[in-house]
C-alpha atoms as a PDB file:
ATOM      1  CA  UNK A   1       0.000   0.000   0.000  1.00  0.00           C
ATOM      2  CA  UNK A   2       1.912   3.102  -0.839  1.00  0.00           C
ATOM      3  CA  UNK A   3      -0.400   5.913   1.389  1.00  0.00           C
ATOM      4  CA  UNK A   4       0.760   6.805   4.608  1.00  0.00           C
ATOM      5  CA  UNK A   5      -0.732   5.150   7.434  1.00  0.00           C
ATOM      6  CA  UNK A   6      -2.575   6.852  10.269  1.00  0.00           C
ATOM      7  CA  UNK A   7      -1.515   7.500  13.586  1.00  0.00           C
ATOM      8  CA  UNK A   8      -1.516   4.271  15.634  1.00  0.00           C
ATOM      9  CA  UNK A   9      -3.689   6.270  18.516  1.00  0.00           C
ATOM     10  CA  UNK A  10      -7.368   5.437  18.106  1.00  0.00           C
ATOM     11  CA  UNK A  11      -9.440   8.932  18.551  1.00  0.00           C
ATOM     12  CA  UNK A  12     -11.049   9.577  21.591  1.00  0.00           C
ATOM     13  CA  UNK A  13     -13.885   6.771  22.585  1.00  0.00           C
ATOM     14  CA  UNK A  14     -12.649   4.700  19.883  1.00  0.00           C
ATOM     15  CA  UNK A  15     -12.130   0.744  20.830  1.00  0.00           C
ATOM     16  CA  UNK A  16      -9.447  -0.878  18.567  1.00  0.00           C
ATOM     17  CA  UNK A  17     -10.124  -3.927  17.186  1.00  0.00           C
ATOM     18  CA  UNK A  18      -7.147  -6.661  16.029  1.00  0.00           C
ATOM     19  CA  UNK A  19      -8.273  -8.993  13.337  1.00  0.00           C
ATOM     20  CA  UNK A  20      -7.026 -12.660  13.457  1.00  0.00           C
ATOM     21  CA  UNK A  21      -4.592 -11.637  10.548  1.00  0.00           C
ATOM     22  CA  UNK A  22      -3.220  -8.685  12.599  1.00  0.00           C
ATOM     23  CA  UNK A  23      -5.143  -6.096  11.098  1.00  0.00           C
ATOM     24  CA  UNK A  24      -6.093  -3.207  13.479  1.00  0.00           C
ATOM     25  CA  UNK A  25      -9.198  -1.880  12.812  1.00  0.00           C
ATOM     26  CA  UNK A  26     -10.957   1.267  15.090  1.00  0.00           C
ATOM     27  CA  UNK A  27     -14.469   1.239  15.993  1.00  0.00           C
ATOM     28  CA  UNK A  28     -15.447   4.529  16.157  1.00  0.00           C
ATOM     29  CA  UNK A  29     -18.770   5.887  18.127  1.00  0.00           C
ATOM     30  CA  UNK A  30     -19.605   7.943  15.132  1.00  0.00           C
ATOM     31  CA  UNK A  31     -21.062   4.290  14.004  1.00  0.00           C
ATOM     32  CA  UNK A  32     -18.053   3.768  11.631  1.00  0.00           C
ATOM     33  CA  UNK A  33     -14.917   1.870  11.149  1.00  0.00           C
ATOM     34  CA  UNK A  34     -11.445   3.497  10.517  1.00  0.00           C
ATOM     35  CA  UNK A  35      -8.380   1.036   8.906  1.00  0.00           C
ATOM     36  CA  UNK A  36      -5.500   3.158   9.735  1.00  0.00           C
ATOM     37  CA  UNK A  37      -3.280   1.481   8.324  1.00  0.00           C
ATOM     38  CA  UNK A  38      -4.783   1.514   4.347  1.00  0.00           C
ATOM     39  CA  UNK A  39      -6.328   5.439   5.570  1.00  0.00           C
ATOM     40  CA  UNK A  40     -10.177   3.950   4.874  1.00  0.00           C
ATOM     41  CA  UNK A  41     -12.705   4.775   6.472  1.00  0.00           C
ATOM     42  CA  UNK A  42     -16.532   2.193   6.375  1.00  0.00           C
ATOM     43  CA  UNK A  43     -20.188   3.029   7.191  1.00  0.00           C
ATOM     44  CA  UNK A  44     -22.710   0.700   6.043  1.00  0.00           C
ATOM     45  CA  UNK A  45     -26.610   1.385   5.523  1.00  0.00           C
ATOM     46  CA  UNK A  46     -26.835   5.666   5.107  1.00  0.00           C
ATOM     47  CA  UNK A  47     -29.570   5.081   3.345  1.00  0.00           C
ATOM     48  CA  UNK A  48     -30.086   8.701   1.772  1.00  0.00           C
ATOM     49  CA  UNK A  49     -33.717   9.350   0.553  1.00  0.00           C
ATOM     50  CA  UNK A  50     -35.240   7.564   2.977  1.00  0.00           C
ATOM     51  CA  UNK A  51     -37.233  10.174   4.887  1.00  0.00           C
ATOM     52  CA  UNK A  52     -38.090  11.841   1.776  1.00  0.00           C
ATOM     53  CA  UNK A  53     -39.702   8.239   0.669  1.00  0.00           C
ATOM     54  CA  UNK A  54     -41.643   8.031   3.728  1.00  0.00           C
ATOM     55  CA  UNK A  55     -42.889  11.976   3.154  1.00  0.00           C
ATOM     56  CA  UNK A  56     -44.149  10.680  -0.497  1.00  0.00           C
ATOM     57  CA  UNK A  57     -46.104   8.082   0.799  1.00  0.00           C
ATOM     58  CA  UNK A  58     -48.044  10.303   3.281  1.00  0.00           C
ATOM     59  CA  UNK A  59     -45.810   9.708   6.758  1.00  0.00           C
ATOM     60  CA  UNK A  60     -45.371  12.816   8.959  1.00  0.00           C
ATOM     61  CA  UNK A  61     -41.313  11.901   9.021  1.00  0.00           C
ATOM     62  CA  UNK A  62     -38.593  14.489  10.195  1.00  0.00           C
ATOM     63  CA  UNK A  63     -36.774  16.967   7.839  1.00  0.00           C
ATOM     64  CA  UNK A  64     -33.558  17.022   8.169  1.00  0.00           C
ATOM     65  CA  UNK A  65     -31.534  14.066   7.798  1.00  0.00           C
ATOM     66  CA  UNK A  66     -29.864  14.251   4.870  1.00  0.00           C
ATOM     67  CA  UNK A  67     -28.152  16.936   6.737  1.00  0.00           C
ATOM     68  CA  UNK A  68     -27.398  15.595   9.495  1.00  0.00           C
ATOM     69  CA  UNK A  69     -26.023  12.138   7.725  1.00  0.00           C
ATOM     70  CA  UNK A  70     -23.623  14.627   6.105  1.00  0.00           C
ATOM     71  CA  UNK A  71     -22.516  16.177   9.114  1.00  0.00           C
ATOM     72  CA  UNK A  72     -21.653  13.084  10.804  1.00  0.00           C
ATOM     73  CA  UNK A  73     -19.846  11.765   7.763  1.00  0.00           C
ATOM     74  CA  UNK A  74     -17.584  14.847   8.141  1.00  0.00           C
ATOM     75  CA  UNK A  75     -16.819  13.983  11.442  1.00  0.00           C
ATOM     76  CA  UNK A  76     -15.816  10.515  10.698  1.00  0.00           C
ATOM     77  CA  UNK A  77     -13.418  11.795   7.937  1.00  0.00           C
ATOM     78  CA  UNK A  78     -11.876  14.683  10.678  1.00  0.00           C
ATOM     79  CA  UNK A  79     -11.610  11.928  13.211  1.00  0.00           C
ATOM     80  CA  UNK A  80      -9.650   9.751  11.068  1.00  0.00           C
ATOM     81  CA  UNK A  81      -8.270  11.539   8.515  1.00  0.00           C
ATOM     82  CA  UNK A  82      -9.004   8.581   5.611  1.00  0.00           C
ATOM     83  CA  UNK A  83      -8.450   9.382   2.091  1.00  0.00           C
ATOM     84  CA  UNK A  84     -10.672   6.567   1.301  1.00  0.00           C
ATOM     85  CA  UNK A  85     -14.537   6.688   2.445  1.00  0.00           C
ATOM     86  CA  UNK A  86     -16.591   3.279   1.963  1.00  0.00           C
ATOM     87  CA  UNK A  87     -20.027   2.398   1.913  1.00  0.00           C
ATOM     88  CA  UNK A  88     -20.992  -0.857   2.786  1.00  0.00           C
ATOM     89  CA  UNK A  89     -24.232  -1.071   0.630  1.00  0.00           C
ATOM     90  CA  UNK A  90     -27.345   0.790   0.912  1.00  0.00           C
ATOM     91  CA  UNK A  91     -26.306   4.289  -0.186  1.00  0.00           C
ATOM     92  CA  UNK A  92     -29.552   5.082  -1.450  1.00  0.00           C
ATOM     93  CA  UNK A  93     -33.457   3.547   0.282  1.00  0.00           C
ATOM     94  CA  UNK A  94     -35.231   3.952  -2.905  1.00  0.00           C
ATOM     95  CA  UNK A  95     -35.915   5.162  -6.240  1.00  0.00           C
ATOM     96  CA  UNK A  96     -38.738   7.457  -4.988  1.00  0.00           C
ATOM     97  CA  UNK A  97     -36.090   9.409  -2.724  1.00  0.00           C
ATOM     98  CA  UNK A  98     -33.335  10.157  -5.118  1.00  0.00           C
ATOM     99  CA  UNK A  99     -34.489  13.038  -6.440  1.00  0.00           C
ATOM    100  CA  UNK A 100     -32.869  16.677  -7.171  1.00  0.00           C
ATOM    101  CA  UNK A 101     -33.264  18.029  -4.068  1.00  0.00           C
ATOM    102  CA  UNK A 102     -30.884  14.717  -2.513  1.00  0.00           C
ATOM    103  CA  UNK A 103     -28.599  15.531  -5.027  1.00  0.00           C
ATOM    104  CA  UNK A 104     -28.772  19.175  -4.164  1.00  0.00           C
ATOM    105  CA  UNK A 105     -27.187  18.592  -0.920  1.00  0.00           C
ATOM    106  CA  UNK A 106     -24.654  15.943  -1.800  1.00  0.00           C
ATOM    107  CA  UNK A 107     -23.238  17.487  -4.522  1.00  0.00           C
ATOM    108  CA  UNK A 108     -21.694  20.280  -2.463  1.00  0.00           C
ATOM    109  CA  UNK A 109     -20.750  18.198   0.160  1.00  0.00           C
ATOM    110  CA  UNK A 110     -18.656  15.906  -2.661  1.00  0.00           C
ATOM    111  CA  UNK A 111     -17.056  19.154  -3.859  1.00  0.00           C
ATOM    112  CA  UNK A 112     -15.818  19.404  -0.167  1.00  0.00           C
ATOM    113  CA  UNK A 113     -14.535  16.252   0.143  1.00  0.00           C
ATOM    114  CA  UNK A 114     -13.074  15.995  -3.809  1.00  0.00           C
ATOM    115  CA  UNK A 115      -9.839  14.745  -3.015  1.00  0.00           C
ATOM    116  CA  UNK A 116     -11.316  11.798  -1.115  1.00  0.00           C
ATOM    117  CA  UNK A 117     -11.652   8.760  -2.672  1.00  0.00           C
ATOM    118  CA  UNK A 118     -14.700   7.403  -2.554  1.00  0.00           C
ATOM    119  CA  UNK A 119     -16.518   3.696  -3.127  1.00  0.00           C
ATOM    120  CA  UNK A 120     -20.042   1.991  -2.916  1.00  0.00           C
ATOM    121  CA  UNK A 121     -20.271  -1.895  -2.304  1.00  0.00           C
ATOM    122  CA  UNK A 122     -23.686  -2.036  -3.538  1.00  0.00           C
ATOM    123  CA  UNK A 123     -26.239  -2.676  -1.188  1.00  0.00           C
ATOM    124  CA  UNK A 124     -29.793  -4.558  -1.716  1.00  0.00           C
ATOM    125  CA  UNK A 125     -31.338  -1.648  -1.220  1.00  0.00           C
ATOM    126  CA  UNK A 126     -28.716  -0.049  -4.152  1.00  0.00           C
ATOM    127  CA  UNK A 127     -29.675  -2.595  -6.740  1.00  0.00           C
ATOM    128  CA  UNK A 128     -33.559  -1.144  -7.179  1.00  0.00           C
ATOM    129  CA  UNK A 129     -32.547   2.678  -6.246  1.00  0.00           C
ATOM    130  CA  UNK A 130     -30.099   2.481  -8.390  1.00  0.00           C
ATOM    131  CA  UNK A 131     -26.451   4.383  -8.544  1.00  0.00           C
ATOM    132  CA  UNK A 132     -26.001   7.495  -7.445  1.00  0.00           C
ATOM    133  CA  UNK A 133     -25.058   9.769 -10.805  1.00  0.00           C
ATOM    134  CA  UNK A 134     -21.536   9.851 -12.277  1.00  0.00           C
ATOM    135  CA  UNK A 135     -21.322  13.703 -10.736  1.00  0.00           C
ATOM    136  CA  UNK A 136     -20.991  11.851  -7.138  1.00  0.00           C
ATOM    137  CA  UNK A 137     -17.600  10.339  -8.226  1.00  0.00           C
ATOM    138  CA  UNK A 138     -18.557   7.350  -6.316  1.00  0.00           C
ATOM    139  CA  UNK A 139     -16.762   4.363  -7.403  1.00  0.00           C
ATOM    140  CA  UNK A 140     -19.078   1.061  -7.493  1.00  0.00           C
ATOM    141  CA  UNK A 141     -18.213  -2.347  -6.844  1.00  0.00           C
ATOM    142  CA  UNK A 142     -20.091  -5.878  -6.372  1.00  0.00           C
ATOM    143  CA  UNK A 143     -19.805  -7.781  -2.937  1.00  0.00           C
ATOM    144  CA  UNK A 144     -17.559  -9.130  -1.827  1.00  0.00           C
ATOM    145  CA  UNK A 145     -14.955  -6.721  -2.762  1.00  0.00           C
ATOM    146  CA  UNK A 146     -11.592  -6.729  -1.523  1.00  0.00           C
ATOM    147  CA  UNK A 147     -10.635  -2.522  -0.491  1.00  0.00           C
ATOM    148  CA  UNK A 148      -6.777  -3.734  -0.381  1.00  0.00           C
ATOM    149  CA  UNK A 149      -5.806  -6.859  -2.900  1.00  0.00           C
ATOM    150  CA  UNK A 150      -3.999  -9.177  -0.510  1.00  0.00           C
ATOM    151  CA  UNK A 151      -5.618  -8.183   2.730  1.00  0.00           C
ATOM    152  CA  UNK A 152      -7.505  -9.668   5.554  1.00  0.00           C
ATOM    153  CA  UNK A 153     -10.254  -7.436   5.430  1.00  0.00           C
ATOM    154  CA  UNK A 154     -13.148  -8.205   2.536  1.00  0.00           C
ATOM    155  CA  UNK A 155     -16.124  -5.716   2.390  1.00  0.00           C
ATOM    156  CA  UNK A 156     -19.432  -6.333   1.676  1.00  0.00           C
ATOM    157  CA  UNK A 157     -23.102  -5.406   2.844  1.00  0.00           C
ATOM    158  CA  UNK A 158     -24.921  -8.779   3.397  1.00  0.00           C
ATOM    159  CA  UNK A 159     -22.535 -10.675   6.216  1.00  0.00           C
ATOM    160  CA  UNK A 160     -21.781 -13.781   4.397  1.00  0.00           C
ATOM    161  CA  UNK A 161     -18.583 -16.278   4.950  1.00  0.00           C
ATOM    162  CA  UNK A 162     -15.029 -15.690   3.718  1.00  0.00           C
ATOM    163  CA  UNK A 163     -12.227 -18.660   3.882  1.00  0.00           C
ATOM    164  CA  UNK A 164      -9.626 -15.966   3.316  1.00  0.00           C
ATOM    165  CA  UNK A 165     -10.317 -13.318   5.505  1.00  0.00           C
ATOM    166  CA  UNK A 166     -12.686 -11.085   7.413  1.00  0.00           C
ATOM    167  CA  UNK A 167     -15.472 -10.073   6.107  1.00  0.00           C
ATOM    168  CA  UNK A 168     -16.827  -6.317   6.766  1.00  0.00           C
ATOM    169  CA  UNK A 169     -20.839  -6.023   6.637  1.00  0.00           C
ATOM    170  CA  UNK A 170     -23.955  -3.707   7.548  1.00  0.00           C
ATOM    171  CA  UNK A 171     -27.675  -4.694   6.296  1.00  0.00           C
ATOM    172  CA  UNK A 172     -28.193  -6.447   9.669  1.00  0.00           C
ATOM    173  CA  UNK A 173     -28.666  -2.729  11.541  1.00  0.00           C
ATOM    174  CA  UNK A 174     -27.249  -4.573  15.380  1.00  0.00           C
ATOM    175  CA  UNK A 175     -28.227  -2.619  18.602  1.00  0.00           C
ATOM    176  CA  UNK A 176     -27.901  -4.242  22.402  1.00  0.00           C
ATOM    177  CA  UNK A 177     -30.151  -3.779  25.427  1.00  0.00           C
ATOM    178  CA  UNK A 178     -28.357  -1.845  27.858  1.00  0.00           C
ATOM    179  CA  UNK A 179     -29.659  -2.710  31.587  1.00  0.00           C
ATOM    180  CA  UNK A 180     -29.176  -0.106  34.578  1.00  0.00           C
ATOM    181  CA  UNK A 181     -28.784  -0.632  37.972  1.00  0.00           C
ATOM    182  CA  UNK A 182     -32.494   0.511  38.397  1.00  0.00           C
ATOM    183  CA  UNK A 183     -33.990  -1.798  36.160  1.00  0.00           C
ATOM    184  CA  UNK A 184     -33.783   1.037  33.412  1.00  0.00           C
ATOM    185  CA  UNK A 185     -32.989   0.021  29.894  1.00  0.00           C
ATOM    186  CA  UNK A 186     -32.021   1.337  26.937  1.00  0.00           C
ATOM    187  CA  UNK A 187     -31.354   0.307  23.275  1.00  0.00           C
ATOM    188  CA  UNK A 188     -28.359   1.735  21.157  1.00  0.00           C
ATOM    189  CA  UNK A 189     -26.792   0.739  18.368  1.00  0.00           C
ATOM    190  CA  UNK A 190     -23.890  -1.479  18.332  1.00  0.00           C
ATOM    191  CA  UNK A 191     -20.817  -3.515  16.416  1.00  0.00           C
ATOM    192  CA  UNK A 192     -21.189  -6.989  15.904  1.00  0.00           C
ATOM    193  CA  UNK A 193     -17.916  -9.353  16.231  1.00  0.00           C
ATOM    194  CA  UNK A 194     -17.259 -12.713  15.943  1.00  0.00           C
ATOM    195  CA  UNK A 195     -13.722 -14.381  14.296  1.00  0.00           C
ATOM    196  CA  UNK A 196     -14.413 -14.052  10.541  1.00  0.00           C
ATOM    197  CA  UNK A 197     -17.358 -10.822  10.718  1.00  0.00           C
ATOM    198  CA  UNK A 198     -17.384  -7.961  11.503  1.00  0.00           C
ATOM    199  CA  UNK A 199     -20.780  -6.453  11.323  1.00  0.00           C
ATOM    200  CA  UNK A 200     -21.192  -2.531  11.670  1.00  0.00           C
ATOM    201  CA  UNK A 201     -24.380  -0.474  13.283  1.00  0.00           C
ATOM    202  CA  UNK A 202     -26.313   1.799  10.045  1.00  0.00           C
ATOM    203  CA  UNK A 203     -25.116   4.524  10.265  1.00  0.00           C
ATOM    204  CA  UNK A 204     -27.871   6.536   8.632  1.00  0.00           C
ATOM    205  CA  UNK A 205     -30.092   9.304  10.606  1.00  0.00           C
ATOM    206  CA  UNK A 206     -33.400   7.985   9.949  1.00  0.00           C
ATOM    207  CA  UNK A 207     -32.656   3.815   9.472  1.00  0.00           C
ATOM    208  CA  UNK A 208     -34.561   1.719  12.322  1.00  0.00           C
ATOM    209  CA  UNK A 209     -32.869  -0.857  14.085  1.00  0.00           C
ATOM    210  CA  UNK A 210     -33.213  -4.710  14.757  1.00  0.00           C
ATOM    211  CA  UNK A 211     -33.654  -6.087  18.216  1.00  0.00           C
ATOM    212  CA  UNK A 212     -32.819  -9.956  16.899  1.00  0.00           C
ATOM    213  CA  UNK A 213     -29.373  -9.305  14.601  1.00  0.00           C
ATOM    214  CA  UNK A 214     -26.587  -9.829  17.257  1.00  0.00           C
ATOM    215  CA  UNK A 215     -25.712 -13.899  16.979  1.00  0.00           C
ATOM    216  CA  UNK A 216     -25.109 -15.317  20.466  1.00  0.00           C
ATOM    217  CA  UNK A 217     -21.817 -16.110  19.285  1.00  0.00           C
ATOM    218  CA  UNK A 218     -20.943 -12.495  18.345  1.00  0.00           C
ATOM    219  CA  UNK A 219     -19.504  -9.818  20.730  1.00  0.00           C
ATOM    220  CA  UNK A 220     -21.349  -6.255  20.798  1.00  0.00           C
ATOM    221  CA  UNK A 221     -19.536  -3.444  20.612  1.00  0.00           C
ATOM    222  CA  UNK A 222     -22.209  -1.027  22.311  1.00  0.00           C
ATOM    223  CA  UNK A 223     -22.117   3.286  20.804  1.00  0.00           C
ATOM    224  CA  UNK A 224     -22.650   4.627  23.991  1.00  0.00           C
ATOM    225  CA  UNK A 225     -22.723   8.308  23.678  1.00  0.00           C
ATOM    226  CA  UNK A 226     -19.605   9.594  22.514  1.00  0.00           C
ATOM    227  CA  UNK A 227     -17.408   6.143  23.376  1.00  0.00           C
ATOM    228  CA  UNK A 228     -17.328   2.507  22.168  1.00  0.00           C
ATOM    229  CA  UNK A 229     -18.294  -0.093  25.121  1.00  0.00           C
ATOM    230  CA  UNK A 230     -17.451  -3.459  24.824  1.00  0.00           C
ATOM    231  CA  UNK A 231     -19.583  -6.112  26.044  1.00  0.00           C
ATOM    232  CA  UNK A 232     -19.322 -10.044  27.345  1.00  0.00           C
ATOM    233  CA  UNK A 233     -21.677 -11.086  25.172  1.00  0.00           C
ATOM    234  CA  UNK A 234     -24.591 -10.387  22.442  1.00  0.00           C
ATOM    235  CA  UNK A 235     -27.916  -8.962  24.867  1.00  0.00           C
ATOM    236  CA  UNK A 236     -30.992 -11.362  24.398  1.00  0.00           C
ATOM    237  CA  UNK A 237     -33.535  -9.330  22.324  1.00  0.00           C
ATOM    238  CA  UNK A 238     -36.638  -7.189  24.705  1.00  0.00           C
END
């Protein structure tokens, strides 16, 4: 890989992950992952246009969070400083929402960014929204897709099995049930880990969540606030 390789630090609240292979990966609280070492950057499942799909159908949905997906993106790419931004599928909820005013907002936004490279895995949702327009400069690629030939690390958006490597997913959108000490609870977002998968939270603004996507085998990786908190063991669904 000839790019220089991030600091070795992970940012503030990050958790740093080591892969089987040796591969350190950071799980960041902005619900993304950082690869310091090949300067990428992954979120999985923005799903831009959603809220705007809703709106068309008659639901009384937010305004707003295109915006704020945008806002934490740039965040992600101060934290880390990647040159390389990936989305792990699910770029875009549906036909209906990709309309000008989407592309109003994200072409500015890309102008920002222009000298960072950028790459979709598509996404199921991806495949019947179709691909964002050539004005994006969004490279596109079919899972799996390797982000460095010869790594450890495969990306994809559906979590499926890998022989030579681990493999880097969203689609499943994992939270955990955080308990208090006064029988409070509390859902939030999580990673999902296990030897072979890694399986990040959606990062988009306005995505849902599932209460049943965190195998018993699989570590959680709770986004607490502003810090990553690692947990013995997948929650059992409310």
């Amino acid at each position: 890989m000839n790019v220089p390789s991030l600091p070795q630090i992970p940012p503030p609240g990050a958790h740093a992950l080591t892969l089987p292979g040796g591969t350190v990966l950071w799980l960041l609280p902005q619900r993304a992952v950082a690869w310091p070492a090949a300067r990428m950057a992954f979120v999985a499942d923005v799903h831009f246009g959603k809220a705007a799909t809703f709106r068309r159908a008659g639901q009384p949905v937010p305004h707003g969070t295109t915006a704020d997906n945008l806002a934490r993106l740039d965040a992600v790419l101060c934290a880390t400083g990647a040159q390389h931004l990936v989305f792990l599928g699910d770029f875009l909820h549906a036909r209906s929402g990709a309309d000008e005013p989407l592309w109003a907002q994200l072409q500015p936004w890309r102008e920002r960014h222009a000298h960072i490279h950028m790459t979709l895995v598509r996404g199921n949702h991806d495949l019947h929204a179709g691909d964002p327009p050539p004005s994006l400069s969004i490279d596109l690629a079919d899972e799996p897709w390797h982000p460095v030939p010869g790594a450890e690390v495969l990306a994809c958006h559906h979590p499926q099995a890998a022989a030579d490597g681990t493999v880097m997913a969203g689609h499943l959108h994992p939270t955990v049930m955080l308990q208090g000490l006064a029988r409070d609870a509390l859902r939030v977002p999580c990673f999902a880990w296990e030897p072979g998968l890694l399986v990040l939270p959606a990062f988009g603004a306005f995505t849902g969540t599932s209460s049943q996507s965190v195998a018993p085998s699989a570590q959680p990786f709770a986004v607490a606030g502003d810090r990553i908190l690692p947990l013995r063991r997948a929650a059992a669904p409310a």
